[in-house]
Protein backbone atom coordinates (compact mmCIF):
# COMPACT_ATOMS: atom_id res chain seq x y z
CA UNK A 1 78.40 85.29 127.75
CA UNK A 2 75.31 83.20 127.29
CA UNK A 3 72.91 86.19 129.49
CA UNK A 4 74.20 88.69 126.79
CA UNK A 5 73.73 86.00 123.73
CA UNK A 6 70.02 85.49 125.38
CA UNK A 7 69.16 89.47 125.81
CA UNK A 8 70.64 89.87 122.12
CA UNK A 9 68.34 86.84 121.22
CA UNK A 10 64.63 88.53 122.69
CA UNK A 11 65.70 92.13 120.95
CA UNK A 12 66.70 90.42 117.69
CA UNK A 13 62.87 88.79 118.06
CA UNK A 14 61.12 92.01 119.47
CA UNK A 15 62.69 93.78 116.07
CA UNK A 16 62.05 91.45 113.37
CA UNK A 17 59.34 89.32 113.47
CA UNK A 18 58.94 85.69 112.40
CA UNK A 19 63.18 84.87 112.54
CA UNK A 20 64.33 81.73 111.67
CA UNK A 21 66.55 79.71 113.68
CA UNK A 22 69.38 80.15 110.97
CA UNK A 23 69.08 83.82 111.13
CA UNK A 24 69.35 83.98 114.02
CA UNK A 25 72.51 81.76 114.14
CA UNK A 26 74.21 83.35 111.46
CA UNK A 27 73.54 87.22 113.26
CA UNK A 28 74.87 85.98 116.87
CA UNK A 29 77.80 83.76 115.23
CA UNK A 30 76.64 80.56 116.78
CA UNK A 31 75.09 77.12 115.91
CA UNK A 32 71.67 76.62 115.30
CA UNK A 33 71.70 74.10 117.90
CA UNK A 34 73.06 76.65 120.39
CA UNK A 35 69.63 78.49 119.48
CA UNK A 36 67.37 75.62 120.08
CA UNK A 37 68.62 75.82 123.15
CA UNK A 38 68.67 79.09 124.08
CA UNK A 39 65.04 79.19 122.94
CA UNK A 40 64.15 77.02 125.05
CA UNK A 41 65.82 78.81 128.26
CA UNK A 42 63.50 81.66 127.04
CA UNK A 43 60.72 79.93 127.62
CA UNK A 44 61.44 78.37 130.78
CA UNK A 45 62.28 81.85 132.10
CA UNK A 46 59.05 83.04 130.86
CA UNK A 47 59.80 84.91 128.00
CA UNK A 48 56.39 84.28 125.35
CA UNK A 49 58.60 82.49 122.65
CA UNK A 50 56.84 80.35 120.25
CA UNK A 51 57.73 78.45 116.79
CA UNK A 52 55.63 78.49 113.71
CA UNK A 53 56.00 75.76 111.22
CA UNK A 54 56.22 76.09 107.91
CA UNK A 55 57.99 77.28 104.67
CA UNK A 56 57.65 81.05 106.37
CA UNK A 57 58.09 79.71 110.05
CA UNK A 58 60.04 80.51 112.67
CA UNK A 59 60.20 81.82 116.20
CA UNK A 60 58.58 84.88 116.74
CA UNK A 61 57.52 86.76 120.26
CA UNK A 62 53.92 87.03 121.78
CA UNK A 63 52.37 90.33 119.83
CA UNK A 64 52.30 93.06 121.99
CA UNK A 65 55.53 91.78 124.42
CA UNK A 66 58.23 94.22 124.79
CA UNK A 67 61.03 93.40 126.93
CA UNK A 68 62.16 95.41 130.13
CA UNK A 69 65.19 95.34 130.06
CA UNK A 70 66.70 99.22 130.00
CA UNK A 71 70.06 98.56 131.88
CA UNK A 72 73.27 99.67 130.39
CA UNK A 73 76.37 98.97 131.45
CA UNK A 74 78.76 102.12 131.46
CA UNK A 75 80.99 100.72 128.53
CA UNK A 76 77.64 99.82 126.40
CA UNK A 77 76.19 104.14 127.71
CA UNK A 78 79.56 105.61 126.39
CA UNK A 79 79.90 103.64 123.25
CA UNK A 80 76.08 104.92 122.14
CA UNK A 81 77.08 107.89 122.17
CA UNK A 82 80.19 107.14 120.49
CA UNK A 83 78.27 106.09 117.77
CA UNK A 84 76.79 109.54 116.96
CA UNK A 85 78.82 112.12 114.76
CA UNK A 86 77.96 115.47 115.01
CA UNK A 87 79.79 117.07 112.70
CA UNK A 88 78.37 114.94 109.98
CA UNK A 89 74.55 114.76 111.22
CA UNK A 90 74.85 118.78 111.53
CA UNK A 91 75.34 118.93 108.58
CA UNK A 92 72.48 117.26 106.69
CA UNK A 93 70.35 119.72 109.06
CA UNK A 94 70.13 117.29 111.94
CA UNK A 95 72.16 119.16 114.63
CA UNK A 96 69.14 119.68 116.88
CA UNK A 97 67.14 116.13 116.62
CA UNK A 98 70.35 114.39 117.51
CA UNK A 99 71.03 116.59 120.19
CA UNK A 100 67.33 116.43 121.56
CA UNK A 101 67.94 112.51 121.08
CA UNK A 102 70.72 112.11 123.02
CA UNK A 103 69.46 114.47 125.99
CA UNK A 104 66.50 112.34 126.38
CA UNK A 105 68.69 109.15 126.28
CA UNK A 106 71.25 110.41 128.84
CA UNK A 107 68.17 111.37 131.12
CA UNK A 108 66.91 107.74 130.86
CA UNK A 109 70.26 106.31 132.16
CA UNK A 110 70.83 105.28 135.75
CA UNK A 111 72.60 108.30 137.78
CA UNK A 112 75.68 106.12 137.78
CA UNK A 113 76.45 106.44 134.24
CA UNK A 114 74.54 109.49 132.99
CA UNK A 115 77.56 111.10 132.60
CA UNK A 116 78.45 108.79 129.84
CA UNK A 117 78.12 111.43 127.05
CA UNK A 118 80.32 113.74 128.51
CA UNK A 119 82.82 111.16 129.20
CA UNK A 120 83.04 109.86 125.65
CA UNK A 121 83.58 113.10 124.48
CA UNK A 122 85.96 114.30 126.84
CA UNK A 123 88.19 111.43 125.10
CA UNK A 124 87.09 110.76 121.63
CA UNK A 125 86.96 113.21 118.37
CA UNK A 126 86.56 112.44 115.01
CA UNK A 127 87.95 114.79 112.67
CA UNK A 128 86.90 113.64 109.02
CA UNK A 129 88.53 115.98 107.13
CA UNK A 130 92.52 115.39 105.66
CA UNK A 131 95.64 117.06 107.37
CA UNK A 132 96.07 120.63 105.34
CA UNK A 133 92.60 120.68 104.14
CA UNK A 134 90.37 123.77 105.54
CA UNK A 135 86.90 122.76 106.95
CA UNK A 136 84.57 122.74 104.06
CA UNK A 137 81.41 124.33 104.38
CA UNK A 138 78.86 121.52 103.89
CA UNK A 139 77.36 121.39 100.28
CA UNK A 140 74.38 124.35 99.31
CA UNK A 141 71.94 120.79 98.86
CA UNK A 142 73.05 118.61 101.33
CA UNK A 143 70.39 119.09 104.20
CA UNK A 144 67.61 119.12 101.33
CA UNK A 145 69.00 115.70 100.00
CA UNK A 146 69.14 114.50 103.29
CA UNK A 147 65.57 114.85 103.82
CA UNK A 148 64.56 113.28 100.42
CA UNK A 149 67.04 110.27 101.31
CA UNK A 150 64.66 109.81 104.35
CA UNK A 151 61.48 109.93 103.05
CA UNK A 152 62.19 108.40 100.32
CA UNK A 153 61.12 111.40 97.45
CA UNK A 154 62.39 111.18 94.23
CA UNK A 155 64.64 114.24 93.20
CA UNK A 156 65.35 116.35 90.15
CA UNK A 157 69.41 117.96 90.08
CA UNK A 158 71.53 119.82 87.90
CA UNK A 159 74.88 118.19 87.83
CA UNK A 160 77.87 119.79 86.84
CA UNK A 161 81.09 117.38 85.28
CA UNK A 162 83.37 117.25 82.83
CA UNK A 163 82.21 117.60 79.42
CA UNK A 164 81.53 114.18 77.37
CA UNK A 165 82.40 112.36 80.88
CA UNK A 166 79.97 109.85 81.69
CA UNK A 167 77.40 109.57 84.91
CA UNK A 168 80.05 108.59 87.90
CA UNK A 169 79.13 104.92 89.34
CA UNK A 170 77.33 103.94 85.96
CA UNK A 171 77.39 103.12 82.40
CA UNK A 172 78.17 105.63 80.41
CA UNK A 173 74.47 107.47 80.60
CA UNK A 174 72.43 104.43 79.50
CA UNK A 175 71.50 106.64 76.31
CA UNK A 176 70.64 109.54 78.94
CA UNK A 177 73.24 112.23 77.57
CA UNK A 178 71.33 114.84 75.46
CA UNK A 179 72.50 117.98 73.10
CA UNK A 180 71.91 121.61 73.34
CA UNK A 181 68.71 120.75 71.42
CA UNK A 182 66.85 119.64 74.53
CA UNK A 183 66.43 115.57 74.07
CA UNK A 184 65.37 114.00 76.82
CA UNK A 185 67.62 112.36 79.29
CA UNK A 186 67.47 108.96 80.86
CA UNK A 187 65.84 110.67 83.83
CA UNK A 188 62.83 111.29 81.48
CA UNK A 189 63.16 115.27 81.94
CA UNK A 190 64.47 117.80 78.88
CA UNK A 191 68.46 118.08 79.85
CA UNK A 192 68.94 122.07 79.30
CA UNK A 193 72.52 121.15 79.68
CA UNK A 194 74.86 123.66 79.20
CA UNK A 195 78.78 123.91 78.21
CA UNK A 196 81.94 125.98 79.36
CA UNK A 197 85.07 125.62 78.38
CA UNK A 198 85.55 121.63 79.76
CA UNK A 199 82.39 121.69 81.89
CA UNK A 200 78.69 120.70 81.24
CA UNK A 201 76.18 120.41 83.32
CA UNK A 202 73.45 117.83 83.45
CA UNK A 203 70.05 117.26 84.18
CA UNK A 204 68.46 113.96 85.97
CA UNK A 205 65.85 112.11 87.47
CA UNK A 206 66.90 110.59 90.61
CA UNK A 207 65.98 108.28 93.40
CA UNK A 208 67.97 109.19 95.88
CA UNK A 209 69.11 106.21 98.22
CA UNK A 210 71.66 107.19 100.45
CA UNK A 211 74.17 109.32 101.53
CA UNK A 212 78.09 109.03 101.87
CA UNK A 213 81.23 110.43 103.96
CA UNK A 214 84.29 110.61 102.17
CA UNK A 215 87.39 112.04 103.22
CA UNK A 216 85.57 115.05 104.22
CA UNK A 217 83.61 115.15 100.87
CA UNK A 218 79.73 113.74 100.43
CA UNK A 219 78.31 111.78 97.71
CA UNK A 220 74.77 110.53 96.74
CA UNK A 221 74.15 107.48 95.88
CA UNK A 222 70.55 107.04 93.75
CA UNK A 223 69.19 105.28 90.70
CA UNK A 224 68.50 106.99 87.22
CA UNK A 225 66.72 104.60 84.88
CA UNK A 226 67.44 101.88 86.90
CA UNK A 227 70.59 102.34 87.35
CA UNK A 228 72.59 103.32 90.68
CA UNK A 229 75.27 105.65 90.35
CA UNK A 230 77.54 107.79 92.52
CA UNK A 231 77.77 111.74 92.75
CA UNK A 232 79.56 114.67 94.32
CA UNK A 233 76.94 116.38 96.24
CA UNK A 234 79.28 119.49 95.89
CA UNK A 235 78.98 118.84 91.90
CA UNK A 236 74.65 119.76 92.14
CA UNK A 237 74.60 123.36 90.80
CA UNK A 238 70.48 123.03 91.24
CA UNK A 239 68.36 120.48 93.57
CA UNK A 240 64.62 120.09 93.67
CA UNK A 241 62.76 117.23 95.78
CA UNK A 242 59.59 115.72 93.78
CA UNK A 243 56.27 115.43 96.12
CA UNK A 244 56.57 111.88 94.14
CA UNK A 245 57.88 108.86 96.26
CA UNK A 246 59.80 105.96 94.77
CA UNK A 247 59.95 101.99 95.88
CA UNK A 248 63.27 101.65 97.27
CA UNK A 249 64.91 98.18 96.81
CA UNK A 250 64.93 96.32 100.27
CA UNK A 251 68.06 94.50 99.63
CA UNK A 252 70.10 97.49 98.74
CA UNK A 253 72.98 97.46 101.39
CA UNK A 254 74.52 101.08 101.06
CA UNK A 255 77.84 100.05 103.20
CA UNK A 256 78.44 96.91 100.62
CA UNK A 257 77.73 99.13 96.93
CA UNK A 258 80.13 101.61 98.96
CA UNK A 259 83.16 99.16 99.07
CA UNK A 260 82.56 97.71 95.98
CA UNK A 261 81.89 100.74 93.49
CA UNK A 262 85.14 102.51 95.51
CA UNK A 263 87.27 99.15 95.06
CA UNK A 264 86.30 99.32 91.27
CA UNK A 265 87.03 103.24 90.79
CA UNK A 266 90.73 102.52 92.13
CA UNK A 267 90.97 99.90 89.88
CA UNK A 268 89.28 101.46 86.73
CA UNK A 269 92.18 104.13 87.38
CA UNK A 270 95.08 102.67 87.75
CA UNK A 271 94.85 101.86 84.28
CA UNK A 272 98.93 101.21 83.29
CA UNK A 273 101.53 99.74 84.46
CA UNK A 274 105.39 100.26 84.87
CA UNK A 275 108.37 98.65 86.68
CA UNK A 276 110.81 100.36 89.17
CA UNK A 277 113.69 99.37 90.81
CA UNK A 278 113.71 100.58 94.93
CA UNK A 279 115.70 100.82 97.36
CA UNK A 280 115.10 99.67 101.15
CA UNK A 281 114.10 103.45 102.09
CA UNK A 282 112.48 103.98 98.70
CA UNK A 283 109.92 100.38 99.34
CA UNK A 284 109.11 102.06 102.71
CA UNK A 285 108.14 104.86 101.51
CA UNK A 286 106.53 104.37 98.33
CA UNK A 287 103.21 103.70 100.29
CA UNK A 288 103.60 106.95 100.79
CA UNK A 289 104.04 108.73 97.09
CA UNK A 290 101.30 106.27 95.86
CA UNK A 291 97.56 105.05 96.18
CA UNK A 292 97.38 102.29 98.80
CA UNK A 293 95.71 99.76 96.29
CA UNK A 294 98.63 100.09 93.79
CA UNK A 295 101.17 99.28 97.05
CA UNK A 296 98.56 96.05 97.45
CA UNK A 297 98.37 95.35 94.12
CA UNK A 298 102.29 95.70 92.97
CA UNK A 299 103.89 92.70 91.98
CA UNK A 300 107.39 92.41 94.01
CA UNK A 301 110.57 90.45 92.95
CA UNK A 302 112.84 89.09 95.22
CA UNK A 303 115.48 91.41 96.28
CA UNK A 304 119.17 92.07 94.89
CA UNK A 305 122.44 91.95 96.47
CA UNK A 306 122.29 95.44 97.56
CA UNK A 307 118.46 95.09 98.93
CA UNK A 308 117.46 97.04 96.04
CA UNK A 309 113.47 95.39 94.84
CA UNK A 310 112.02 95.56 91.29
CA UNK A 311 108.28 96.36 91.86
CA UNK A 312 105.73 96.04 89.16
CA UNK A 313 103.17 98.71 90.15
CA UNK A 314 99.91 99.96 89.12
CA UNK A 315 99.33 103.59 88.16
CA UNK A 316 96.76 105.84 86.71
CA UNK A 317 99.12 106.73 83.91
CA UNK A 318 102.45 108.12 82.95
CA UNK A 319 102.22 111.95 83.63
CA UNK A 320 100.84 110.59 86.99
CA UNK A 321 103.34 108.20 87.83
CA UNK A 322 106.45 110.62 87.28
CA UNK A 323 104.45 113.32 89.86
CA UNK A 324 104.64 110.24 92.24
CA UNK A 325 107.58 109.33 91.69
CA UNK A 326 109.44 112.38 91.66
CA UNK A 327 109.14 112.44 95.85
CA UNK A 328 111.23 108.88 96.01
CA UNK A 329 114.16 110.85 95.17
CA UNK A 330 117.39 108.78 93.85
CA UNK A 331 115.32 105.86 96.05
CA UNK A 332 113.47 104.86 92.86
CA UNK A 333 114.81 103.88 89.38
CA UNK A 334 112.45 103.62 86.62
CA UNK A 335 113.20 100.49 84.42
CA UNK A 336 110.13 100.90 81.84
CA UNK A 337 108.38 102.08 80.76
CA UNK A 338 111.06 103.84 78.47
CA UNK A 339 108.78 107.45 78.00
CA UNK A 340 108.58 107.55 82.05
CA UNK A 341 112.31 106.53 82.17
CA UNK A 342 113.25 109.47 79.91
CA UNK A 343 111.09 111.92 82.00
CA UNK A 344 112.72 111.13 85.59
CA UNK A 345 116.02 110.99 83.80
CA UNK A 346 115.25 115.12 82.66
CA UNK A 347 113.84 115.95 85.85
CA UNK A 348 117.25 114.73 87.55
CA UNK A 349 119.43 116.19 84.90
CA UNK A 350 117.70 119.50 85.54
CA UNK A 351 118.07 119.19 89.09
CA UNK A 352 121.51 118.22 88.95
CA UNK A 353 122.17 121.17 87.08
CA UNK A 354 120.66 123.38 89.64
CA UNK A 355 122.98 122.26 92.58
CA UNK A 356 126.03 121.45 90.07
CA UNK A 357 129.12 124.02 91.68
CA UNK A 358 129.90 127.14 89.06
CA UNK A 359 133.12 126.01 87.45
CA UNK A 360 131.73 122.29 86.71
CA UNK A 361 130.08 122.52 83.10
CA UNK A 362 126.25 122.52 82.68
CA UNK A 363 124.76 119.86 80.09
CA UNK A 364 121.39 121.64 80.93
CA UNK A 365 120.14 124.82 81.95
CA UNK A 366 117.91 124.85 84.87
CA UNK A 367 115.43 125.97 83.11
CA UNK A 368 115.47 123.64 80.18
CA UNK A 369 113.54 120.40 80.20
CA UNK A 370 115.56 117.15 78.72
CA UNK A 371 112.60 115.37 78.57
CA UNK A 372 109.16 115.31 76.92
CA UNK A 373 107.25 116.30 80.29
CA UNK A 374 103.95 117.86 78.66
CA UNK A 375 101.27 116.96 80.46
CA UNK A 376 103.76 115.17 83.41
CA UNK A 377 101.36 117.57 85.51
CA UNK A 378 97.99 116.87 83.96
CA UNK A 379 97.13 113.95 86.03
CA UNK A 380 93.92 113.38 88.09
């Protein structure tokens, strides 16, 4: 345990510099006393270690010292190349320099374990995409975005959304939405945005700073006038990368805007609320009719006699909860609200009526709705 702490310790060092002691404590999840005296075991086995005082002190490595040590262990050889996806890197037009990159790492291994690539792959697949989804071509703009996202080039793209909607991942365009008339957009550019039907598409300015998998589906993340928003990479009708760089923000920590911005969308949809009472099959399942942070965020009462449980749940609204709904069956009863009440009550009079035997009366034809349902299928 302590050889591995003390090998992580001199390639933490050969990587960043002046590190403090509480760095380094907090990124090997130990005491800083534990490093004072690993530092010193360093030393003593010869490693050029050395403090500096100071406000921007630390411990830092002799320049020009590079450690020898190139053994891997089998497990450490297979989970490397683990850690590459193919699909996704082939994608953004880096097929071959992963490929190139992993040949010339599996030639550096020991013979023992050079087969580690082959191994890992002979047991491990990701496959990103959802069940009953066909593999999507990757987006016209995604290899070309890639590139800017690595060298850091500003971009200009045509974005096409809903018409009115605002920037996704942002305030509501910062001012940036323009008319037919050609103002200028937040990005700074003329917005030649154009409108069909429900759609527009949109002109900006953007510094592009990273990339994101999704379900199968890509988004950029970059800042427009300062501000970082999210968008569909399948959603750029146009893309054109700027010879003009931009200063990227060092603290920007893709993985952590990621989580939160996504945590906020779910919330920002699930807008309403309404109350159901389920039964034991029905509060199994219902993680299964509805977004996994409504089944987290419901509010659940303690159950009746019969095991039945009133849930308070989150939804994105009413048209959307009786679509969900709908595939609990006669597991779920809708308390209130009343308007989502009276549309599961139609859709199970007009079921009943389609499996009701000929010479029982019909109070509804199968084809006649009981309830108000317009729009019951407009959600999302």
């Amino acid at each position: 345990m302590r050889a591995s702490r003390l090998i992580s310790l001199v390639l933490l060092l050969q990587a960043g510099g002046t590190v403090t002691a509480a760095e380094l404590a907090e990124a090997l999840e130990v005491s800083e006393r534990t490093i004072y005296r690993d530092m010193l075991a360093l030393s003593a086995a010869g490693v050029p270690v050395y403090s500096e005082q100071g406000r921007t002190g630390g411990y830092r490595l002799l320049d020009g010292y590079r450690t020898k040590l190139t053994g891997l262990s089998r497990a450490e050889a297979e989970a490397l190349f683990l850690s590459g996806l193919p699909g996704p890197a082939r994608d953004m037009g880096l097929g071959d320099v992963l490929a190139v990159a992993e040949l010339k790492v599996a030639a550096a291994l020991p013979a023992p374990i050079r087969d580690a690539s082959s191994r890992a792959r002979q047991r491990f697949h990701l496959d990103v995409p959802g069940w009953f989804e066909d593999p999507a071509q990757p987006p016209p703009w995604l290899a070309d975005l890639a590139r800017a996202v690595w060298d850091d080039r500003v971009v200009q793209l045509r974005y096409e959304r809903r018409a009115g909607r605002p920037d996704p991942g942002g305030r509501p365009d910062a001012g940036g939405r323009t008319d037919a008339g050609g103002r200028t957009n937040a990005g700074g550019r003329a917005d030649d945005r154009t409108v069909a039907g429900r759609r527009e598409v949109v002109a900006r300015t953007v510094e592009p700073y990273g990339l994101v998998l999704k379900n199968g589906g890509w988004y950029l993340v970059g800042r427009v006038a300062g501000d970082l928003r999210v968008y569909r990479v399948d959603k750029i009708a146009d893309l054109t990368v700027d010879e003009a760089g931009f200063t990227r923000d060092v603290e920007f920590d893709l993985g952590a805007f990621w989580a939160e911005r996504a945590d906020e969308f779910v919330r920002r949809v699930l807008a309403e609320r309404v109350t159901i009472r389920l039964t034991p099959p029905g509060l199994r399942t219902l993680r299964h009719a509805v977004e996994a942070l409504a089944v987290r965020e419901a509010h659940h009462h303690p159950p009746d006699e019969q095991g039945r449980v009133v849930v308070d749940l989150p939804v994105e609204s009413i048209a959307v909860a009786y679509t969900q709904l709908l595939r609990l069956g006669p597991d779920v009863e809708v308390l209130e609200p009343e308007p989502l009440r009276a549309l599961m009550r139609g859709a199970a009079d007009r079921m009943a009526a389609l499996y009701r035997s000929p010479e029982q009366p019909s109070a509804v034809a199968p084809g006649e709705p009981a309830g108000d349902v317009a729009g019951a299928g407009d959600g999302a």
